[in-house]
PDB file of N, CA and C in Angstrom:
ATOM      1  N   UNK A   1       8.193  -3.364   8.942  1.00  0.00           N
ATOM      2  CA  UNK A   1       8.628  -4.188   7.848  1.00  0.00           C
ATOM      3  C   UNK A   1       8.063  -3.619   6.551  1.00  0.00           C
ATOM      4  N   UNK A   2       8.959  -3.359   5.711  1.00  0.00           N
ATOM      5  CA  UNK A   2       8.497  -2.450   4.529  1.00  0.00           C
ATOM      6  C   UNK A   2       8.178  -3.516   3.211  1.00  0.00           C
ATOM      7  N   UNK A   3       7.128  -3.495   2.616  1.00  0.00           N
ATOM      8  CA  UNK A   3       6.939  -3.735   1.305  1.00  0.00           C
ATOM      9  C   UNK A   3       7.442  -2.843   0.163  1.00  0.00           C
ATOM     10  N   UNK A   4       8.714  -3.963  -0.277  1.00  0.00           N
ATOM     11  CA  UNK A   4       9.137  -3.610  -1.723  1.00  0.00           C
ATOM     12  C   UNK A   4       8.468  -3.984  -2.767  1.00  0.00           C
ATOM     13  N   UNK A   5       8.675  -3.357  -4.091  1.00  0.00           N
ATOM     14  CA  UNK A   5       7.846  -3.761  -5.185  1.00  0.00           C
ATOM     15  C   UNK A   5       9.172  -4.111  -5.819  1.00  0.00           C
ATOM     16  N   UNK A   6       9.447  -5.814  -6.707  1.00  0.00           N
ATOM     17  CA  UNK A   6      10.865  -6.130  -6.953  1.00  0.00           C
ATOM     18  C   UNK A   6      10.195  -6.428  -9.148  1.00  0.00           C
ATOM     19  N   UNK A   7      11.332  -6.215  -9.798  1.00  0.00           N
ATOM     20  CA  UNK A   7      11.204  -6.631 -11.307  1.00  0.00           C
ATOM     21  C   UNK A   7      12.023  -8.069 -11.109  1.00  0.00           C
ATOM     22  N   UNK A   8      11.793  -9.159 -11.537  1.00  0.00           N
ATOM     23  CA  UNK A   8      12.854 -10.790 -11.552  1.00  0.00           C
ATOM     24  C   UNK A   8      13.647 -10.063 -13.012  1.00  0.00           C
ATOM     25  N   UNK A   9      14.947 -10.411 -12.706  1.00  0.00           N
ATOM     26  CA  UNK A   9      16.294 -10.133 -13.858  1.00  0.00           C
ATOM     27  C   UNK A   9      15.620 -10.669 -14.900  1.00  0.00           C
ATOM     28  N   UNK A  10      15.592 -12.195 -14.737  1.00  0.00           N
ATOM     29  CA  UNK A  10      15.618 -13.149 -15.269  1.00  0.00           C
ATOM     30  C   UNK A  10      14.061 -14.032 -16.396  1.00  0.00           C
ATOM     31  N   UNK A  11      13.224 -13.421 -15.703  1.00  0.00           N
ATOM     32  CA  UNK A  11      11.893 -13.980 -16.338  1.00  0.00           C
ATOM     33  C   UNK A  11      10.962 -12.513 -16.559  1.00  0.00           C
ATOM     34  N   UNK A  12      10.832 -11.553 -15.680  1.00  0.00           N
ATOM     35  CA  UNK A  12      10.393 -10.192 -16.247  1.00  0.00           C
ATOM     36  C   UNK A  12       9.608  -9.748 -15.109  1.00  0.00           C
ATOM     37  N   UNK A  13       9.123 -11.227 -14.284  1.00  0.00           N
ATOM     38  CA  UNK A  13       7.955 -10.865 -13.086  1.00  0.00           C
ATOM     39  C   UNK A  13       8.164  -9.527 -12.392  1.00  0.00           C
ATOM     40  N   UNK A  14       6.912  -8.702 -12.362  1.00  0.00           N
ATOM     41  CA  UNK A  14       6.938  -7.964 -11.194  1.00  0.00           C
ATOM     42  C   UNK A  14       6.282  -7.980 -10.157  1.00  0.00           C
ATOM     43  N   UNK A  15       5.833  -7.834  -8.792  1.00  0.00           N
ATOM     44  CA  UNK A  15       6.167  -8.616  -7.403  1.00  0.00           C
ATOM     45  C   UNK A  15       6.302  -7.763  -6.389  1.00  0.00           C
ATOM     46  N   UNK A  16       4.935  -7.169  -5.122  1.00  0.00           N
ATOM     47  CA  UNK A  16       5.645  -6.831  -4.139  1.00  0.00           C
ATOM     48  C   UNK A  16       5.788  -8.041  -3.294  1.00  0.00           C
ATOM     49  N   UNK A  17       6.710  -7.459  -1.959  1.00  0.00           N
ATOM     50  CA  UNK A  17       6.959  -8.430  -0.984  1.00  0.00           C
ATOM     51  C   UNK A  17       7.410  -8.124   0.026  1.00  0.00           C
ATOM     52  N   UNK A  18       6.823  -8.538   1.050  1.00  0.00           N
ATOM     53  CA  UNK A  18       7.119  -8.123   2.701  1.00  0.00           C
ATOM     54  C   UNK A  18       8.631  -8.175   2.590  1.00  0.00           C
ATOM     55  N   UNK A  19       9.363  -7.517   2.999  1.00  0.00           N
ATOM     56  CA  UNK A  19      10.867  -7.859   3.284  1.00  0.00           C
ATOM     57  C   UNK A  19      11.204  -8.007   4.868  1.00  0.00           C
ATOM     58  N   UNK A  20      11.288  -8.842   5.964  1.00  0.00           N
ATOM     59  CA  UNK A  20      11.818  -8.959   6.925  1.00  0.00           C
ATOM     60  C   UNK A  20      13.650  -8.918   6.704  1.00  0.00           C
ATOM     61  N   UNK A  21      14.180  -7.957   7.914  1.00  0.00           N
ATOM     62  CA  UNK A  21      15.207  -7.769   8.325  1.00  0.00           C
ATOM     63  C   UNK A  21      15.794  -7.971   7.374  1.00  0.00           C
ATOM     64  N   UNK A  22      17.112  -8.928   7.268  1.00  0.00           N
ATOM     65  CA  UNK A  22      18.305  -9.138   6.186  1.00  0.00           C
ATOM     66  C   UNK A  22      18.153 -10.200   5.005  1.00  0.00           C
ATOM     67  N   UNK A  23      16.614 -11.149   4.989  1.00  0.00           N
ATOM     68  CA  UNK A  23      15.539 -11.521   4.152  1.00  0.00           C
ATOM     69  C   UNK A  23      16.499 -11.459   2.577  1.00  0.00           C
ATOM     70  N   UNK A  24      16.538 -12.624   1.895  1.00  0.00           N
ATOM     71  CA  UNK A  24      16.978 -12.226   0.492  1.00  0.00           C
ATOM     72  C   UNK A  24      15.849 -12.616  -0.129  1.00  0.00           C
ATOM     73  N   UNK A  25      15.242 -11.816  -1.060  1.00  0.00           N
ATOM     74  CA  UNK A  25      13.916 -11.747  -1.586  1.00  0.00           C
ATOM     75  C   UNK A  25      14.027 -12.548  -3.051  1.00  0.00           C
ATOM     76  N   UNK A  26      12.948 -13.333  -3.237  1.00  0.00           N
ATOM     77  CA  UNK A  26      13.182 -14.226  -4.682  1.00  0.00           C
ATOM     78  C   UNK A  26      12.275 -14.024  -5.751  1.00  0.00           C
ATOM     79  N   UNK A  27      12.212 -14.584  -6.470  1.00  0.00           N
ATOM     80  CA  UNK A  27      10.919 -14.139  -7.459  1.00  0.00           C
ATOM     81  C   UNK A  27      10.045 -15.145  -7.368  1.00  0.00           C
ATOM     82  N   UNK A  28       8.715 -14.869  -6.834  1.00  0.00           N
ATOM     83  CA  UNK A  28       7.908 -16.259  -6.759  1.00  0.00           C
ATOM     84  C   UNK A  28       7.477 -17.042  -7.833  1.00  0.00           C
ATOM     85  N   UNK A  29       8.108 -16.702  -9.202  1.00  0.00           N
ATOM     86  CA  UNK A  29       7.969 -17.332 -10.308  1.00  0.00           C
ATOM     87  C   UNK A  29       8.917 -18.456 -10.788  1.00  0.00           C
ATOM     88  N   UNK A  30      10.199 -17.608 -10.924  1.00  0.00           N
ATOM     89  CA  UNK A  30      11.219 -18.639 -11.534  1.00  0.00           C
ATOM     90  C   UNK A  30      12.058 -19.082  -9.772  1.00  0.00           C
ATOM     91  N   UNK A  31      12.025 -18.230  -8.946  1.00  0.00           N
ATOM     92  CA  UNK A  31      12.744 -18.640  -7.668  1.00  0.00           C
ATOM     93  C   UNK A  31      14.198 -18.226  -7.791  1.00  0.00           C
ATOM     94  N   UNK A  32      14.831 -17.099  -9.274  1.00  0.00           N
ATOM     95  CA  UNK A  32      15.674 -16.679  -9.029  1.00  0.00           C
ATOM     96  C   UNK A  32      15.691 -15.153  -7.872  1.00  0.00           C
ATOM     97  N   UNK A  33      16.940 -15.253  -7.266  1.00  0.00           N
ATOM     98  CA  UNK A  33      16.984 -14.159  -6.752  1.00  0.00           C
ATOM     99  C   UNK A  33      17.904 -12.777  -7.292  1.00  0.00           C
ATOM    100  N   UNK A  34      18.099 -12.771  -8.917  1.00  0.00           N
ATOM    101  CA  UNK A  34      18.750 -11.568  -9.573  1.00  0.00           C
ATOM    102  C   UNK A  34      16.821 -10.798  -9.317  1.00  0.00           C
ATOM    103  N   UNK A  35      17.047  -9.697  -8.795  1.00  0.00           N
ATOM    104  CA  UNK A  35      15.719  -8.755  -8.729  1.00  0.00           C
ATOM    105  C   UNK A  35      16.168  -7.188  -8.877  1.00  0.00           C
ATOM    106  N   UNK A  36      15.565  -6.359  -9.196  1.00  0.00           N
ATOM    107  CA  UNK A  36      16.043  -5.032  -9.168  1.00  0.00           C
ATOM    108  C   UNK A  36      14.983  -4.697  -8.412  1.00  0.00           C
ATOM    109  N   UNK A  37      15.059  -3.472  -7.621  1.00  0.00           N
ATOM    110  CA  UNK A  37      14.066  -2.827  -6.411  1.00  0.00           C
ATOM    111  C   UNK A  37      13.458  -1.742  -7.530  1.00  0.00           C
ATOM    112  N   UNK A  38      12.257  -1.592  -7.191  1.00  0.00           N
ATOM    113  CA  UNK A  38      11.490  -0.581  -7.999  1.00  0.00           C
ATOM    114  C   UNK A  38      11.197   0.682  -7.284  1.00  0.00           C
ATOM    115  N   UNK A  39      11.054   1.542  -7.782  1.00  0.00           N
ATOM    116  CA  UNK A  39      10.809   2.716  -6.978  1.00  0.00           C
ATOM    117  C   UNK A  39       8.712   2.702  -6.845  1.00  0.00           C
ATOM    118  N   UNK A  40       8.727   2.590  -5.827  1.00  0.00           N
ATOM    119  CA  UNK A  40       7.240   2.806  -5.668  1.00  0.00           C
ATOM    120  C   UNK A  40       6.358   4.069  -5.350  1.00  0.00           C
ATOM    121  N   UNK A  41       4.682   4.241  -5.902  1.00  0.00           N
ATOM    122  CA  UNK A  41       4.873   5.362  -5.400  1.00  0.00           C
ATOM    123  C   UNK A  41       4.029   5.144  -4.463  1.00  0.00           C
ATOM    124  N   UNK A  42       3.241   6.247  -3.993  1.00  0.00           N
ATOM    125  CA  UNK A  42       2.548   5.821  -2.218  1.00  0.00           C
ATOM    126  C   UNK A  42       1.158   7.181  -2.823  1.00  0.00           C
ATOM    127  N   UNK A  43       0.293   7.034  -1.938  1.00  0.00           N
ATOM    128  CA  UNK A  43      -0.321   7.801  -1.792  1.00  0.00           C
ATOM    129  C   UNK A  43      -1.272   8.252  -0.553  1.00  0.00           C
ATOM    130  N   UNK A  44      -2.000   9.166   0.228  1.00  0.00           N
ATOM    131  CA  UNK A  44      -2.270   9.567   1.447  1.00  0.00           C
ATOM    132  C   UNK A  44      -3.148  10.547   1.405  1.00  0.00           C
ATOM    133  N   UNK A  45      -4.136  10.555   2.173  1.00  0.00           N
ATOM    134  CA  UNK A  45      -5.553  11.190   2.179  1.00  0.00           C
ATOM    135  C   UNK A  45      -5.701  11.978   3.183  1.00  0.00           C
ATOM    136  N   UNK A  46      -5.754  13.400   3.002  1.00  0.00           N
ATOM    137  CA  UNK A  46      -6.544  14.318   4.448  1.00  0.00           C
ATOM    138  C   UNK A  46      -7.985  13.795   4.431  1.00  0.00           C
ATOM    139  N   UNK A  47      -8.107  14.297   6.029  1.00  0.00           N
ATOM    140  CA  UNK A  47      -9.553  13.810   6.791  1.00  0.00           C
ATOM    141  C   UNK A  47     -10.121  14.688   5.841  1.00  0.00           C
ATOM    142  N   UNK A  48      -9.986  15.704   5.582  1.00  0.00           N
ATOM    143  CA  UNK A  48     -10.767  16.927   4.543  1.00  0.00           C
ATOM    144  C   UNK A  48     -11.320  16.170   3.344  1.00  0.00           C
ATOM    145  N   UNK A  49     -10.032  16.190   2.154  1.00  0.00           N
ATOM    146  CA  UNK A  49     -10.783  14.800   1.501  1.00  0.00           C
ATOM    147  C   UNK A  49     -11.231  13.790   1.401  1.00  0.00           C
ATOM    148  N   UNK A  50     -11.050  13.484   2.477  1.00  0.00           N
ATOM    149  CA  UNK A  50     -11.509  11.960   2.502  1.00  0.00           C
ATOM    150  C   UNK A  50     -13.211  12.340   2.936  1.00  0.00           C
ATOM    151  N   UNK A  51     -13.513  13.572   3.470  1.00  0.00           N
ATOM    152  CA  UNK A  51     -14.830  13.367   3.710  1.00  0.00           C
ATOM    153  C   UNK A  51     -15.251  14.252   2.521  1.00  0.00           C
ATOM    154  N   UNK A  52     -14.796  14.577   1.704  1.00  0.00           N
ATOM    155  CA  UNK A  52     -15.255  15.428   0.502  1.00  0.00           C
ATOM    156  C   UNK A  52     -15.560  14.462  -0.600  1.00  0.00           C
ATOM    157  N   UNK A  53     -14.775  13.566  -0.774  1.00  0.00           N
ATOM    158  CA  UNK A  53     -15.058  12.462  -1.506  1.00  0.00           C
ATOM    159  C   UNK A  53     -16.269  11.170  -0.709  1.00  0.00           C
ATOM    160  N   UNK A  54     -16.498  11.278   0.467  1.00  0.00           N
ATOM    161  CA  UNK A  54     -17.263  10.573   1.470  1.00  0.00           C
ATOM    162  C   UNK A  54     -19.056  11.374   0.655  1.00  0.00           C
ATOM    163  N   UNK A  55     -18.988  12.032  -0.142  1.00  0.00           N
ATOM    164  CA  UNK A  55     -20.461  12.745  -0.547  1.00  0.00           C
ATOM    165  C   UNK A  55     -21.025  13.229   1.089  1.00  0.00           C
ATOM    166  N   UNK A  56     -21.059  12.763   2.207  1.00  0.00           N
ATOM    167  CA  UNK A  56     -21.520  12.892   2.998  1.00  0.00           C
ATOM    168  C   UNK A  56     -20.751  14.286   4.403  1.00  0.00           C
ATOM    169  N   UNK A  57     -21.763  14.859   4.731  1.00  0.00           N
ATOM    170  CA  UNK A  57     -21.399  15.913   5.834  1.00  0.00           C
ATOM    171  C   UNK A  57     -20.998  14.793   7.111  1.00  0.00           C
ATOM    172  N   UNK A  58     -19.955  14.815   7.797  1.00  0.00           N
ATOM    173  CA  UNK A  58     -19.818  13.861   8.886  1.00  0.00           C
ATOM    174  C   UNK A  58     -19.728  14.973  10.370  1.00  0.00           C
ATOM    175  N   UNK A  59     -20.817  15.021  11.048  1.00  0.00           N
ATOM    176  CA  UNK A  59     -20.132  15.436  12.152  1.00  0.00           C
ATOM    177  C   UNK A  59     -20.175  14.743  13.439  1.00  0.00           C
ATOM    178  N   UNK A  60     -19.863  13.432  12.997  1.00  0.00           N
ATOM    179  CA  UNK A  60     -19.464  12.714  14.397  1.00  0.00           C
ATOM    180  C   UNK A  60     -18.255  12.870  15.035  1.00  0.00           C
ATOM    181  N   UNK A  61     -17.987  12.947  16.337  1.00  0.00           N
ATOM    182  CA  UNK A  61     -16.730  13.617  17.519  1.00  0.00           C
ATOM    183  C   UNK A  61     -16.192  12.587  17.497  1.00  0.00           C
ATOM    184  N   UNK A  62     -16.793  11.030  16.993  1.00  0.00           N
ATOM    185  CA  UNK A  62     -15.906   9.994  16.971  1.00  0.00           C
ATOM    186  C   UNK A  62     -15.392   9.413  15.809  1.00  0.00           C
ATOM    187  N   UNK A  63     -13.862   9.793  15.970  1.00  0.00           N
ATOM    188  CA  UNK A  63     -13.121   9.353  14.236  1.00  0.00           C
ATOM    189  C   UNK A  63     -12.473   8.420  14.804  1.00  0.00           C
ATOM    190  N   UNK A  64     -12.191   7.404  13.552  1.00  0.00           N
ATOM    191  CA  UNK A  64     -12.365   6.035  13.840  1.00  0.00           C
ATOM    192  C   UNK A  64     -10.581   6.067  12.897  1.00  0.00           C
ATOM    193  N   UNK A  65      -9.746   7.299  12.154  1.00  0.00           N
ATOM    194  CA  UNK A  65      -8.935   7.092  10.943  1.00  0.00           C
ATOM    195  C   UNK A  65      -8.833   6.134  10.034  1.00  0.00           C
ATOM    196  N   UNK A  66      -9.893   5.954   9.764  1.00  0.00           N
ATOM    197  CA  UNK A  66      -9.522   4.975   8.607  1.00  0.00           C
ATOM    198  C   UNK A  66      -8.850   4.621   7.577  1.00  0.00           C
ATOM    199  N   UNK A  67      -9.322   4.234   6.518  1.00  0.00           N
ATOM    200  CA  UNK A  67      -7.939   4.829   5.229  1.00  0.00           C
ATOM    201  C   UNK A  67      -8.290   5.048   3.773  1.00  0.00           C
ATOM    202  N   UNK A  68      -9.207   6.401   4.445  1.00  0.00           N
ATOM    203  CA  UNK A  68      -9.488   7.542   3.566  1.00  0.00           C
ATOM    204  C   UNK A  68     -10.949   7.446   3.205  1.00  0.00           C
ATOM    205  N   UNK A  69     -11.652   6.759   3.892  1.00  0.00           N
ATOM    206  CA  UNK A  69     -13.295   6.869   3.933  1.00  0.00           C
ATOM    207  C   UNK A  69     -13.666   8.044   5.025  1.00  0.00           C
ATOM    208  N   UNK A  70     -14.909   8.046   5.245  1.00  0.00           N
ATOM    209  CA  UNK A  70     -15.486   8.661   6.042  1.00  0.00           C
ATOM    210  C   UNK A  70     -15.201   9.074   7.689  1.00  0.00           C
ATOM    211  N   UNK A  71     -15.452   9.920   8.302  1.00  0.00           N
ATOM    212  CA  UNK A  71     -14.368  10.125   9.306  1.00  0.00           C
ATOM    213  C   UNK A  71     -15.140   9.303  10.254  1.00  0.00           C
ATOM    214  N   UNK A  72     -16.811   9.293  10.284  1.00  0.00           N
ATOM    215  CA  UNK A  72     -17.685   8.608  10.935  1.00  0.00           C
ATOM    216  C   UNK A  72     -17.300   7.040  10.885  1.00  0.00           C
ATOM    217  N   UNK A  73     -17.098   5.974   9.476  1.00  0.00           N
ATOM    218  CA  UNK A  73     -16.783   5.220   9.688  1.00  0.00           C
ATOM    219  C   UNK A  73     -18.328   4.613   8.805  1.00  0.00           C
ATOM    220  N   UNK A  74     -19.282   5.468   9.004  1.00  0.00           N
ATOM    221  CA  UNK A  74     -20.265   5.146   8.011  1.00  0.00           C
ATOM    222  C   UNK A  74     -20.421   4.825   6.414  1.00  0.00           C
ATOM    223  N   UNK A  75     -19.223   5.050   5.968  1.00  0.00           N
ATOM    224  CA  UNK A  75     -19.684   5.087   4.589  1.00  0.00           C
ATOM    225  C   UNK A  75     -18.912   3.421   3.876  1.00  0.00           C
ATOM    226  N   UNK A  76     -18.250   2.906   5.261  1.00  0.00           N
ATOM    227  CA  UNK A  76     -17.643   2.012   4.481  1.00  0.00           C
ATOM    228  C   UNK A  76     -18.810   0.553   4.529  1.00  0.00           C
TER     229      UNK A  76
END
């Protein structure tokens, strides 16, 4: 189930929101449903950086993937 990020036509709100299946999405402000879909952007971390930015040497055999801390799991 993907989170959209929506603009309301009508009042200006901007708004993400879980979207299930065929779901018509509203604005939790005014409760109109004129919305335009926004383009979102994303972002994603190698284990590399993520332990480069971690300040710390990790060499534990047990990675835990977190999301984008330490590979140990220690630093959070």
């Amino acid at each position: 189930m993907p989170i959209y990020e929506y603009k309301c036509k009508r009042c200006g709100e901007t708004f993400e929101l879980l979207v299930r299946g065929s779901e018509k999405p509203q604005c939790p402000m005014c409760s109109s449903k004129s919305l335009k879909k926004l383009v979102s952007g994303f972002s994603t971390v190698s284990e590399r950086k993520a332990r480069m930015a971690c300040g710390r040497r990790c060499d534990s055999p047990k990675k835990h993937g977190c999301c984008g801390g330490c590979c140990c799991g220690g630093c959070h």
